[in-house]
Protein backbone atom coordinates (compact mmCIF):
# COMPACT_ATOMS: atom_id res chain seq x y z
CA UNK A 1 11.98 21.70 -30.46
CA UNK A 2 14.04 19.23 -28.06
CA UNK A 3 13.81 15.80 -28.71
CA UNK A 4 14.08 12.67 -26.52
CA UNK A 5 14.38 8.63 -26.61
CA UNK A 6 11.82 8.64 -23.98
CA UNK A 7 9.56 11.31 -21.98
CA UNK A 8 8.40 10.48 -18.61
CA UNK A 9 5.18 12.73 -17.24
CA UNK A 10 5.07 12.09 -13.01
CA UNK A 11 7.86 11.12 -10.69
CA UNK A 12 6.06 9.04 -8.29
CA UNK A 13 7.82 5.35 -7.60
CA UNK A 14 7.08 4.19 -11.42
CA UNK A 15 8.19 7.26 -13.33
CA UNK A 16 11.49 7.36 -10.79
CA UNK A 17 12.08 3.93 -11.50
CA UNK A 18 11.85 4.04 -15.20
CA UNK A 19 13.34 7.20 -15.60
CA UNK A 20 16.69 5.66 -13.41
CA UNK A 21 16.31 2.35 -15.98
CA UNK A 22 16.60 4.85 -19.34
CA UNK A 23 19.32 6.53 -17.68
CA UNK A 24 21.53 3.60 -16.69
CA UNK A 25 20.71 2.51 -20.51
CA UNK A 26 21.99 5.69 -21.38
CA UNK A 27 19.24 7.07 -23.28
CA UNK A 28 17.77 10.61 -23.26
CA UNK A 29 15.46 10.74 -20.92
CA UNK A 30 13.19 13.46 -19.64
CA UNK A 31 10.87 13.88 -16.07
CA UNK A 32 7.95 16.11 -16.13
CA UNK A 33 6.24 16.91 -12.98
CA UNK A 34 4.17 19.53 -12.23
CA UNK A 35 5.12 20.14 -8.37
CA UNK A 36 8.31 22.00 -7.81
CA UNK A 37 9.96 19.30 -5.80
CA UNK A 38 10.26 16.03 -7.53
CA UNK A 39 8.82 12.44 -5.67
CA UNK A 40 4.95 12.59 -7.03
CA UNK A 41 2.56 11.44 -4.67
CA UNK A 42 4.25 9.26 -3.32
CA UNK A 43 6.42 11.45 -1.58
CA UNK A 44 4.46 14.21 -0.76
CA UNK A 45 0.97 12.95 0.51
CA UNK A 46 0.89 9.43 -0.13
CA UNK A 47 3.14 6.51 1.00
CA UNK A 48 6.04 8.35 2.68
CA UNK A 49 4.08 11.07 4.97
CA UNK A 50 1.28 8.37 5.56
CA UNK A 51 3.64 5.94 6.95
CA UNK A 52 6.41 8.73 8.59
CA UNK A 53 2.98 9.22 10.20
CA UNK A 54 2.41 6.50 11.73
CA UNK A 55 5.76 5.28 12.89
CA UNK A 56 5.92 9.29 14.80
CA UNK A 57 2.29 7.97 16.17
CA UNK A 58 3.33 4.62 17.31
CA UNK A 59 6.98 5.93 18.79
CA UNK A 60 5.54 9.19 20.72
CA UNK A 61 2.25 7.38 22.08
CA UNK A 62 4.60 4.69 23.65
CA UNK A 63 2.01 2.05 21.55
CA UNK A 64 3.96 -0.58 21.73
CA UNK A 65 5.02 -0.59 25.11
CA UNK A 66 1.61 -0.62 26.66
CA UNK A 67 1.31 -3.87 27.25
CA UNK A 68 3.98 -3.85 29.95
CA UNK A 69 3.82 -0.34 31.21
CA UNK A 70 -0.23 0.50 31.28
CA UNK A 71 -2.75 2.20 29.06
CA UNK A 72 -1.72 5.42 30.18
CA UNK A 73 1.76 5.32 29.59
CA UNK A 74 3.17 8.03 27.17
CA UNK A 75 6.35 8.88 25.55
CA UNK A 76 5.26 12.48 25.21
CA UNK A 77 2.83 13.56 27.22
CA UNK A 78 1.00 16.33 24.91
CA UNK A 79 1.46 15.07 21.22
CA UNK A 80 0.53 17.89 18.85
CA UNK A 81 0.72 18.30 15.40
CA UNK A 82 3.82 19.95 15.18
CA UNK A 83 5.54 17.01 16.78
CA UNK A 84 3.84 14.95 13.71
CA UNK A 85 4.65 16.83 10.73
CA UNK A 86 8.33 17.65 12.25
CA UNK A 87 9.44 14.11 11.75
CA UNK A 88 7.45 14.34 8.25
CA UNK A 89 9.07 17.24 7.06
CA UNK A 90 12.32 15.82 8.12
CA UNK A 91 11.85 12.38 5.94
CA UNK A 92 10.59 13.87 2.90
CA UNK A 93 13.58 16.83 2.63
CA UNK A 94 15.47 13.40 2.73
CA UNK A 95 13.45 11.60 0.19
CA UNK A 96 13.71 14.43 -2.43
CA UNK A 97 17.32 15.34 -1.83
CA UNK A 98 17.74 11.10 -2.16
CA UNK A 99 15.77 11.38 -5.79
CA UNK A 100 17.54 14.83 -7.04
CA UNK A 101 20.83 13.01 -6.70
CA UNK A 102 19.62 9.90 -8.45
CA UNK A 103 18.63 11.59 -11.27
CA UNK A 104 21.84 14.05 -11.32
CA UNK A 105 23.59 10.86 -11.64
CA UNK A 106 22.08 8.97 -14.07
CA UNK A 107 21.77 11.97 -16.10
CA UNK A 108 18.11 12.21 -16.10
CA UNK A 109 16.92 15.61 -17.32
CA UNK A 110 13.69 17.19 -15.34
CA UNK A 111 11.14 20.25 -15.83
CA UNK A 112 8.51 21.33 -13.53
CA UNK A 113 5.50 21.97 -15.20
CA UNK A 114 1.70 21.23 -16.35
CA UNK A 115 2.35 18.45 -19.26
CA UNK A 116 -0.51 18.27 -21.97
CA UNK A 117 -0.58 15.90 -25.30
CA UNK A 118 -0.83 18.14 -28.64
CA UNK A 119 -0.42 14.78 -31.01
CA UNK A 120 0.66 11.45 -30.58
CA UNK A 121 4.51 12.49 -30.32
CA UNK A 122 4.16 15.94 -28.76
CA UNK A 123 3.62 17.79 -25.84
CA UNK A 124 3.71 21.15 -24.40
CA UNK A 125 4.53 21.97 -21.29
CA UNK A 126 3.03 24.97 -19.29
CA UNK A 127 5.15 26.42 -16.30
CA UNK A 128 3.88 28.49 -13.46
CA UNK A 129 5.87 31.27 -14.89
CA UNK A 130 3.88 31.02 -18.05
CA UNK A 131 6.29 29.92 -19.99
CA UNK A 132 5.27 27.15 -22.75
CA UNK A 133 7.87 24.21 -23.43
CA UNK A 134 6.86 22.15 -27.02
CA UNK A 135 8.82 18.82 -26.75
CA UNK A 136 8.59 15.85 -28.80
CA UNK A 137 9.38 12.13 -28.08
CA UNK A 138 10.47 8.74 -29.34
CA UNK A 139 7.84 6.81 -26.26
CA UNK A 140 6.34 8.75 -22.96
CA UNK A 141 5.41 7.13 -20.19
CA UNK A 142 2.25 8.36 -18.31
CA UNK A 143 2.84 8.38 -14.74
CA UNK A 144 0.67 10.91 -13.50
CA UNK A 145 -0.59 8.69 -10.62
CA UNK A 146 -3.98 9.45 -8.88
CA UNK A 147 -5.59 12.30 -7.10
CA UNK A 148 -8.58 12.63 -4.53
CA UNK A 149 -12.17 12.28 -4.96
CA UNK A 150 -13.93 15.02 -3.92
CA UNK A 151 -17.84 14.31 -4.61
CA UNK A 152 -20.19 17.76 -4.65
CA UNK A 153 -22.40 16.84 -1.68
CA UNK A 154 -19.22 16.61 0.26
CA UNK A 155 -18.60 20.57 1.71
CA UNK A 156 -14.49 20.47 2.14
CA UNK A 157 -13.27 23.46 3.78
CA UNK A 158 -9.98 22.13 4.13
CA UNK A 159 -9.85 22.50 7.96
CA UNK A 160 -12.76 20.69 9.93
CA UNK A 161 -13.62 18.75 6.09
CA UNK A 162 -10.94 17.49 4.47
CA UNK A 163 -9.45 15.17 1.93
CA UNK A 164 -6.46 13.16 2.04
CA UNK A 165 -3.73 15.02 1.25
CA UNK A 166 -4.99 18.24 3.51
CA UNK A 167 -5.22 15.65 5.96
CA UNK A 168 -1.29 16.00 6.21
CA UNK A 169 -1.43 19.34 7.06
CA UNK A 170 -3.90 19.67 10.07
CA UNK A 171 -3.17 21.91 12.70
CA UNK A 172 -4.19 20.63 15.62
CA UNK A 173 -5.07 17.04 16.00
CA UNK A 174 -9.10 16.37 16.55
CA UNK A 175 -10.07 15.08 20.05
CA UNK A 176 -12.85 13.16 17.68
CA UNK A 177 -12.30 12.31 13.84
CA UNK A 178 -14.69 10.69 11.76
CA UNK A 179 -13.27 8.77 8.90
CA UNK A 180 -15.61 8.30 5.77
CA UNK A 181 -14.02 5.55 3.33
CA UNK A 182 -12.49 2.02 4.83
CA UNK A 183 -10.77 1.45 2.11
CA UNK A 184 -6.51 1.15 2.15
CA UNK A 185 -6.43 4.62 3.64
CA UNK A 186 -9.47 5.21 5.76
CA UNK A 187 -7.90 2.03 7.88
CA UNK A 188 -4.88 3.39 8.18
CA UNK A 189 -5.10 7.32 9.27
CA UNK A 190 -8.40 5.64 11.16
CA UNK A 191 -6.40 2.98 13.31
CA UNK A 192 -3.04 5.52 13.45
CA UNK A 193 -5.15 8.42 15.01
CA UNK A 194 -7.11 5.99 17.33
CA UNK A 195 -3.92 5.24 18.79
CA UNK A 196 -3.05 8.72 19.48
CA UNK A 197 -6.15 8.01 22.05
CA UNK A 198 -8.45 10.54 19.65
CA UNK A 199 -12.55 8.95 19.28
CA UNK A 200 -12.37 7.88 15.51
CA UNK A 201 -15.84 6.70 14.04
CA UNK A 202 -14.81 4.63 10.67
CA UNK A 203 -17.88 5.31 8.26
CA UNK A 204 -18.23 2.59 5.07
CA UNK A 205 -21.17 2.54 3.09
CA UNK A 206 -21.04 -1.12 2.51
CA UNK A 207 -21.12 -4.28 4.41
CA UNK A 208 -17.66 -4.99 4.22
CA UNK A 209 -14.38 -3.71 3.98
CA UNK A 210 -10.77 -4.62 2.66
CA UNK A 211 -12.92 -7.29 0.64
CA UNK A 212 -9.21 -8.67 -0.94
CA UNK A 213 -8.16 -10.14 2.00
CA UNK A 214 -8.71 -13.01 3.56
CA UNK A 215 -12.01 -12.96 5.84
CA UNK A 216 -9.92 -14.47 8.55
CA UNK A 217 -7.03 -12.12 8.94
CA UNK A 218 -10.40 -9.02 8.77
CA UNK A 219 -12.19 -10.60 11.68
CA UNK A 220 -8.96 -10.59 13.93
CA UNK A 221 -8.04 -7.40 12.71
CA UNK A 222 -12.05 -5.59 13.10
CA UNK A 223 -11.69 -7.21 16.41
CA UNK A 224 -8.05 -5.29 17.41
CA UNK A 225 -9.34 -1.87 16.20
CA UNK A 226 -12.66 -2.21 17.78
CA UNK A 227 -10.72 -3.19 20.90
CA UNK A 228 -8.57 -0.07 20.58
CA UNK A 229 -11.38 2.42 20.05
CA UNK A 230 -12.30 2.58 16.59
CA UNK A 231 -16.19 2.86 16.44
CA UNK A 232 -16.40 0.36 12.75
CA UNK A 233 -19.95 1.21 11.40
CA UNK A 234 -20.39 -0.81 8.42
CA UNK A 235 -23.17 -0.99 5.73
CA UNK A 236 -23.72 2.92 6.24
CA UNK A 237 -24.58 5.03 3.62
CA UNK A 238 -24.47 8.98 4.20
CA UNK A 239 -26.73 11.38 3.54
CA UNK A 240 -25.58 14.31 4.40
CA UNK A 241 -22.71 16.13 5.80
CA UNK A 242 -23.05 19.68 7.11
CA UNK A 243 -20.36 21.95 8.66
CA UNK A 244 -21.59 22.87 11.97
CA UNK A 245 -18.72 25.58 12.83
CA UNK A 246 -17.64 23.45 16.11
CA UNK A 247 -18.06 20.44 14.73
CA UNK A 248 -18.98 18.04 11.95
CA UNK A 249 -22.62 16.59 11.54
CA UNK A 250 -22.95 13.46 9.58
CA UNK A 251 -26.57 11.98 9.15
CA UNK A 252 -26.64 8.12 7.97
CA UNK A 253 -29.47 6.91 5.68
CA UNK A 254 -30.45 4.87 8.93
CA UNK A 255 -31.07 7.94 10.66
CA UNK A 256 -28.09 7.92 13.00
CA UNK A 257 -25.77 10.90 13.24
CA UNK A 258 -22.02 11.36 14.15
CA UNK A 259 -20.41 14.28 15.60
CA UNK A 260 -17.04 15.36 15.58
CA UNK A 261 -14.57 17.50 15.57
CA UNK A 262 -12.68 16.31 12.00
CA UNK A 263 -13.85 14.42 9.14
CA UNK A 264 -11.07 13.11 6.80
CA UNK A 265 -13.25 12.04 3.16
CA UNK A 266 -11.03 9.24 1.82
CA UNK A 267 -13.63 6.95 -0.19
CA UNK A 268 -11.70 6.71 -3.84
CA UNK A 269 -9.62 8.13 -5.49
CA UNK A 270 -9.07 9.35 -9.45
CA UNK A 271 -6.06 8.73 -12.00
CA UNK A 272 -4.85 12.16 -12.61
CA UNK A 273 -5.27 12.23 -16.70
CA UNK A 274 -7.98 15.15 -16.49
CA UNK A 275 -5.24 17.88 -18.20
CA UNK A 276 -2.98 15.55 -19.77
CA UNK A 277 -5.44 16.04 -22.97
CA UNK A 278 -4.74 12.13 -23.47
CA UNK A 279 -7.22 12.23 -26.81
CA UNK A 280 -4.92 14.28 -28.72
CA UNK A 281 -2.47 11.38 -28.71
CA UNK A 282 -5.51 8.68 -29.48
CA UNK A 283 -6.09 7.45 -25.66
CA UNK A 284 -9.62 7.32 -23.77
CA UNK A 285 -9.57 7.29 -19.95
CA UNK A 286 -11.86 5.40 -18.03
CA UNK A 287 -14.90 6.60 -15.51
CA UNK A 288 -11.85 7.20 -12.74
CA UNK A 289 -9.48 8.77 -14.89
CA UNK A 290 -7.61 5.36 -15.84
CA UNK A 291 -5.69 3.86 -18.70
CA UNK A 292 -5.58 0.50 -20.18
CA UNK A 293 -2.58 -1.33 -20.37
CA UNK A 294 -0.68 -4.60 -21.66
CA UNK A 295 -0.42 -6.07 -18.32
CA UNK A 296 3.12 -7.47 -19.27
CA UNK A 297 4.26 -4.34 -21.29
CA UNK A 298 2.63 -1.67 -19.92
CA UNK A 299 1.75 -0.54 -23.64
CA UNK A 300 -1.70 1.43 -24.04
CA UNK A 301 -3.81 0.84 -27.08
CA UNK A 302 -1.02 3.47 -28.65
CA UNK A 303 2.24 1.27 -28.75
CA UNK A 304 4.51 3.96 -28.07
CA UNK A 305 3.25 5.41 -25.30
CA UNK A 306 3.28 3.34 -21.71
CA UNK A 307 1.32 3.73 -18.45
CA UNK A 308 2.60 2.43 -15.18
CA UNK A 309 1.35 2.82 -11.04
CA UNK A 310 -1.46 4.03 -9.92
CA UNK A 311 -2.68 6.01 -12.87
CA UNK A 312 -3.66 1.89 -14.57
CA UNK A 313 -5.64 1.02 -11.31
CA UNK A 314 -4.89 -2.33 -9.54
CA UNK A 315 -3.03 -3.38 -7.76
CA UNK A 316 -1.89 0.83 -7.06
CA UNK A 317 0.95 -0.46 -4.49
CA UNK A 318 3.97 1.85 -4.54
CA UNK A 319 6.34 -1.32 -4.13
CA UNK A 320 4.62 -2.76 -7.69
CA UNK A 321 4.47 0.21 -9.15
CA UNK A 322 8.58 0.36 -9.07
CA UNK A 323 8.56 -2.96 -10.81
CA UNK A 324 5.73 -1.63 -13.32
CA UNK A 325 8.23 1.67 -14.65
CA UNK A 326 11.81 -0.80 -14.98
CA UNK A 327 9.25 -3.30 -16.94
CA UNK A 328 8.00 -0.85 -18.62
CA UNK A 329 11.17 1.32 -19.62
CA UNK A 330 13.17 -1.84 -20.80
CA UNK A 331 10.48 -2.45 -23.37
CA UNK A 332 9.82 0.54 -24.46
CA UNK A 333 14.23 0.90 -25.35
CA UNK A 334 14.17 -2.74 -26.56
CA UNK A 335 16.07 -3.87 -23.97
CA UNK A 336 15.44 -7.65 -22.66
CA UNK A 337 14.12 -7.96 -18.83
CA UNK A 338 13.31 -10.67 -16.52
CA UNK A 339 9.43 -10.54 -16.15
CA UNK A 340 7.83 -9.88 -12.96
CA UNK A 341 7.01 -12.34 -10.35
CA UNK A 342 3.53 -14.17 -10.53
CA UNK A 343 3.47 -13.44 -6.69
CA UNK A 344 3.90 -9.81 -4.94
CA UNK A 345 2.65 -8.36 -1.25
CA UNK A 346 0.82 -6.35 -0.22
CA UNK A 347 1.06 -4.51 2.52
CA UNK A 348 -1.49 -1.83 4.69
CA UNK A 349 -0.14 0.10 7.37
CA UNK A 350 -2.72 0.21 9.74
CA UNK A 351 -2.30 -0.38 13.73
CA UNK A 352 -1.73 -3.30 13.87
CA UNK A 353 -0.18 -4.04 10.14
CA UNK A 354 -1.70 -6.18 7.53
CA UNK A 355 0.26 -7.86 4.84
CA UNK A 356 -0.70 -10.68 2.57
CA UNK A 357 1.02 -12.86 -0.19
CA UNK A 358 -0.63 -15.40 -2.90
CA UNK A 359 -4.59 -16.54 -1.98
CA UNK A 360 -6.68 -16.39 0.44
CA UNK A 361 -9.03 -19.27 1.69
CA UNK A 362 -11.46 -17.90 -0.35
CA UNK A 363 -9.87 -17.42 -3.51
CA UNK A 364 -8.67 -21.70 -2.86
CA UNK A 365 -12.43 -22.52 -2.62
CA UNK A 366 -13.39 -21.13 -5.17
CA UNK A 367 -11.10 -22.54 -7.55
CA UNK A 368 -12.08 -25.95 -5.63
CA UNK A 369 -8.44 -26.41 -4.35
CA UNK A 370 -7.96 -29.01 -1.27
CA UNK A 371 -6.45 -27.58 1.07
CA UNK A 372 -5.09 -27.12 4.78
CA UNK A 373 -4.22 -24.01 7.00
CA UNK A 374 -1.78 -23.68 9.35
CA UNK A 375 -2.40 -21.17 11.72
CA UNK A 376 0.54 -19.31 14.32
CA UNK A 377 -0.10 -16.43 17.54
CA UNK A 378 2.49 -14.53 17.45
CA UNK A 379 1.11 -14.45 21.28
CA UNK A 380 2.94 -18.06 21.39
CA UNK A 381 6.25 -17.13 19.75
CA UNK A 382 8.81 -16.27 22.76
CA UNK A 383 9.84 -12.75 20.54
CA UNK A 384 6.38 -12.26 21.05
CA UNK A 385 6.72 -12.58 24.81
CA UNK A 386 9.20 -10.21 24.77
CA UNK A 387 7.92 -7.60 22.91
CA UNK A 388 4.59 -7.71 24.69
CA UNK A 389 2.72 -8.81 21.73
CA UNK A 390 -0.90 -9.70 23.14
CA UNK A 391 -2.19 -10.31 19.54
CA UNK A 392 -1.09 -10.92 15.71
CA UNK A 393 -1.47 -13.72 13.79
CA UNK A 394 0.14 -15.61 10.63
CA UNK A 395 -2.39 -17.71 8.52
CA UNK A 396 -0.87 -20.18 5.83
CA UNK A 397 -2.94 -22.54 3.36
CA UNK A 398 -1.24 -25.19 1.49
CA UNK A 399 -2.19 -27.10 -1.72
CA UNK A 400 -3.13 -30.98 -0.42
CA UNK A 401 -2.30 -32.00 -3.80
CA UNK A 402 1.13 -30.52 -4.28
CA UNK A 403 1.60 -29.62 -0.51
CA UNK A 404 2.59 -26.25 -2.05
CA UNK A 405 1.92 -23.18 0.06
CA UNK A 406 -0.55 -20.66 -1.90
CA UNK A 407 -1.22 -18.05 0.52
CA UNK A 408 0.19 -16.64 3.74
CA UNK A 409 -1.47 -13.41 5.39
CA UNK A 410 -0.34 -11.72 8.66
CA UNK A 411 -1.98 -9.54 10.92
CA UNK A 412 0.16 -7.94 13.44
CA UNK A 413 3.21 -6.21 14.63
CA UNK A 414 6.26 -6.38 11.70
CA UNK A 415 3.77 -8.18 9.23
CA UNK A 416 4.82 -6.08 6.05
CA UNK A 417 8.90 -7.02 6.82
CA UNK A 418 8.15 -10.71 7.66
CA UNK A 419 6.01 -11.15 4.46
CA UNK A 420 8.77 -11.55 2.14
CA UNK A 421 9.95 -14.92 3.75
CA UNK A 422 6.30 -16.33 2.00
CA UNK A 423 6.77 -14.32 -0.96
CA UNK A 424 10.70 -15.88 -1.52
CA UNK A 425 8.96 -19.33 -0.88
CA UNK A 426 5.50 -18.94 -3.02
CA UNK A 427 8.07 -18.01 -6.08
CA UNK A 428 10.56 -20.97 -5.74
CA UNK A 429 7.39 -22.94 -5.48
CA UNK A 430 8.03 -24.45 -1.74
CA UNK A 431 5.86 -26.62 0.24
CA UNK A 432 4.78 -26.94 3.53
CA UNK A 433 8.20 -29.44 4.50
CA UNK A 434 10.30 -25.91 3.82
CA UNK A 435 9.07 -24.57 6.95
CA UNK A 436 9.06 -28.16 9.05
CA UNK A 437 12.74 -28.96 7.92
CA UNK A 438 14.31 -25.68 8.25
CA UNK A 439 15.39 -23.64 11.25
CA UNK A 440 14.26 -20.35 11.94
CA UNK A 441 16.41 -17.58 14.01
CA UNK A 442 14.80 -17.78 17.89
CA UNK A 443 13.47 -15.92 19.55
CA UNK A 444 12.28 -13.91 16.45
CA UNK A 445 8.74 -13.36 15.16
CA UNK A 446 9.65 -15.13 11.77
CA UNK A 447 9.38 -18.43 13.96
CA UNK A 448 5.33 -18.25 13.48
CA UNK A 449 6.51 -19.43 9.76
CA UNK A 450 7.65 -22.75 11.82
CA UNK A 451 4.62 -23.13 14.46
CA UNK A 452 2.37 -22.59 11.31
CA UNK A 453 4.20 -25.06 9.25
CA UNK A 454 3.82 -27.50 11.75
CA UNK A 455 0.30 -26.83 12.64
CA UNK A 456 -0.69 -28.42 9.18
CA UNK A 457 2.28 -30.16 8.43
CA UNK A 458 1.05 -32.50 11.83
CA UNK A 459 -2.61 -32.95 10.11
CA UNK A 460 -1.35 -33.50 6.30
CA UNK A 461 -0.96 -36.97 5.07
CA UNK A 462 2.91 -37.71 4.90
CA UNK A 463 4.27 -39.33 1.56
CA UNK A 464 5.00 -42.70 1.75
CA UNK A 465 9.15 -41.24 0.50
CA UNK A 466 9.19 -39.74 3.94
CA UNK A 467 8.41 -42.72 5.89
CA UNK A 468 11.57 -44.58 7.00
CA UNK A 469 10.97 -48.67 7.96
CA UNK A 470 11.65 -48.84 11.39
CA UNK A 471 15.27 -51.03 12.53
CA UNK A 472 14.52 -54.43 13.44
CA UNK A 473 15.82 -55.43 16.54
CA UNK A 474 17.55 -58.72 17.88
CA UNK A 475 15.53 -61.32 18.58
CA UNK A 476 16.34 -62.75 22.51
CA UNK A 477 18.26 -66.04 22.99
């Protein structure tokens, strides 16, 4: 039976992470996954396609050139789905061959196959050949991930009804798609396929979406989509969906019905735990599938085994689940790490982008913190100008007390690059004067930081240490 310091089940962004970490410690370390190609969901129907998506979308519709050149103007002409899923197939060939090589190099041993707990250090492994692999381990890290929800009442065919992740392989692209879910996802394939010019009706059961940003940045942003075409119906419960042959038939429970062509189901999704047999090695799941953690360890209830990304719930961002595996894999080798930082974005890649750093102004109210908000268009930046921008906007609140900045969202073209100049700021704990005092690169979008600055910096009060006594002149003969 083979034996190893550490056993790694998923290769998403946290098991790649922490399986690199153990390897540059040089410990031996093993990566289970049960695809044949190596990058978890990540890779394969999550974060990379979703986003290769979108950037073929926004580059073959001519999107952002529409302001200057017309509604109807067009890269392509006829965009069909083999011009999307080239580009995808293309990236993610890349992405693998990128992760093989990572782990060839840092000597990271991998098997492809169905991983189950048999005791607290054991597992077996079950290949598609039907061969069984019994392999025991110092720690494991479960990094399984998530997978879709699929609810009963909903008929998936995989064609006209699908989920997420058959979503990726349609074969035509809908003249109409209804989208039922506006969560993370639901925006985004909703907002990327209304710019392909397709009818998309966005379906969400309760009054409100996106409920963890700031209500601000959501009423610009429901106001862009809606102007582009999305039909947003919100507070609308379904009742029933039926496959018409044609088309899709959705009844509401307010009696309303939707027809279309498509309907992509993306309302949840599960941690993928159901097989791992995660009670043989003393762990209980939650109602989704989840596991518990240490939030600065990544320990479960059992010490030596760890959990990390998606599979542990919130905040399920590929970007912290990377940090989550090193964290994660240091401690579990009893190797010192810094910890991570209080403050982290996030980031939704809808059209237009949505990215967000520290509080919004309702998270500051209701901790009863005085504050101001300084407000930027990037319609009034002269990079703006240039790139045609007609909307997008950069929101930042400051602490009155401190004159800290807590919070910056953006809405808008770029808004999940020019994020990390508020994250590098909220960290080293800088105030409002950062962005007054300091120059930004013109013209460039990053110059909202400035025109927000100043828009509260001008209606703060100023320390009496900044005000300098004015000269006194010579009195006249």
């Amino acid at each position: 039976m083979t034996h190893y310091d550490l056993i790694i089940i998923g290769s998403g962004p946290s098991g790649r992470s922490a399986a690199i970490q153990a390897g540059k410690l040089k410990r031996r370390v093993l990566v289970i996954d049960r695809k044949d190609r190596l990058g978890g969901v990540s890779v394969h129907t999550g974060t990379i396609p979703s986003k290769t998506l979108r950037e073929t979308v926004l580059n073959l519709s001519g999107w952002r050139e529409r302001s200057f050149y017309g509604r109807s103007y067009r890269v392509k002409d006829d965009i069909d789905a083999g011009d999307l899923k080239a580009r995808l197939h293309k990236t993610l060939d890349y992405e693998v061959d990128v992760l093989e090589h990572q782990f060839n190099r840092n000597h990271v041993d991998t098997l492809n196959g169905l991983a189950r707990f048999t005791g607290p250090n054991d597992i077996e492994v079950a290949t598609e050949a039907g061969d069984v692999t019994k392999l025991t381990a110092d720690r494991f890290l479960i990094a399984t991930g998530t997978q879709t929800y699929r609810p009963e009442n909903v008929p998936f065919n995989g064609t006209t009804i699908v989920d997420s992740d058959e979503f990726l392989e349609l074969a035509t692209i809908p003249r109409s798609l209804t989208v039922v879910g506006a969560g993370v996802i639901g925006v985004e394939y909703a907002t990327m396929f209304s710019a392909l010019d397709v009818r998309v009706t966005l379906i969400e059961p309760r009054d409100s979406f996106l409920d963890f940003i700031d209500r601000t940045l959501i009423q610009d942003f429901t106001h862009q989509i809606r102007e582009n075409g999305v039909d947003l119906r919100l507070a609308s419960a379904i009742e029933t969906i039926e496959d018409a042959g044609n088309h899709v038939e959705i009844t509401l429970a307010n009696g309303r019905h939707v027809r279309s062509e498509m309907l992509l189901f993306a309302a949840g999704r599960m941690g993928a735990t159901a097989k791992l047999n995660v009670t043989a090695a003393g762990l209980k799941t939650d109602h989704r599938g989840r596991l518990s953690v240490d939030r600065k360890t990544y320990q479960t209830p059992v010490p030596h085994i760890y959990a990390t990304g998606d599979v542990i719930g919130h905040p399920s961002l590929a970007s912290a689940s990377i940090q989550q595996g090193r964290v994660a894999a240091c401690h579990a080798l009893d190797t010192p790490t810094l910890p991570e930082s209080p403050w982290f974005p996030y980031g939704i890649y809808s059209v237009p982008e949505i990215s967000t750093c520290g509080m919004s102004e309702e998270e500051m109210q209701e901790r009863g913190i005085p504050y101001e908000v300084g407000v930027a268009r990037f319609r009034e930046t002269s990079r703006g100008h240039i790139m045609g921008l007609e909307h997008g906007m950069l929101k930042m609140l400051f602490s009155l007390k401190t004159r800290r900045v807590l919070g910056v969202q953006i809405v808008g073209e770029g808004a999940t690059e020019l994020i990390h100049i508020a994250q590098a700021v909220l960290n080293l704990k800088g105030t409002v004067d950062y962005f007054v005092q300091n120059t930004f690169n013109y013209p460039t979008l990053a110059e909202a930081y400035k025109i927000a600055g100043l828009d509260a910096f001008n209606r703060m009060p100023i320390p009496e240490a900044y005000k300098v006594p004015r000269a006194e002149g010579k009195k006249p003969a």
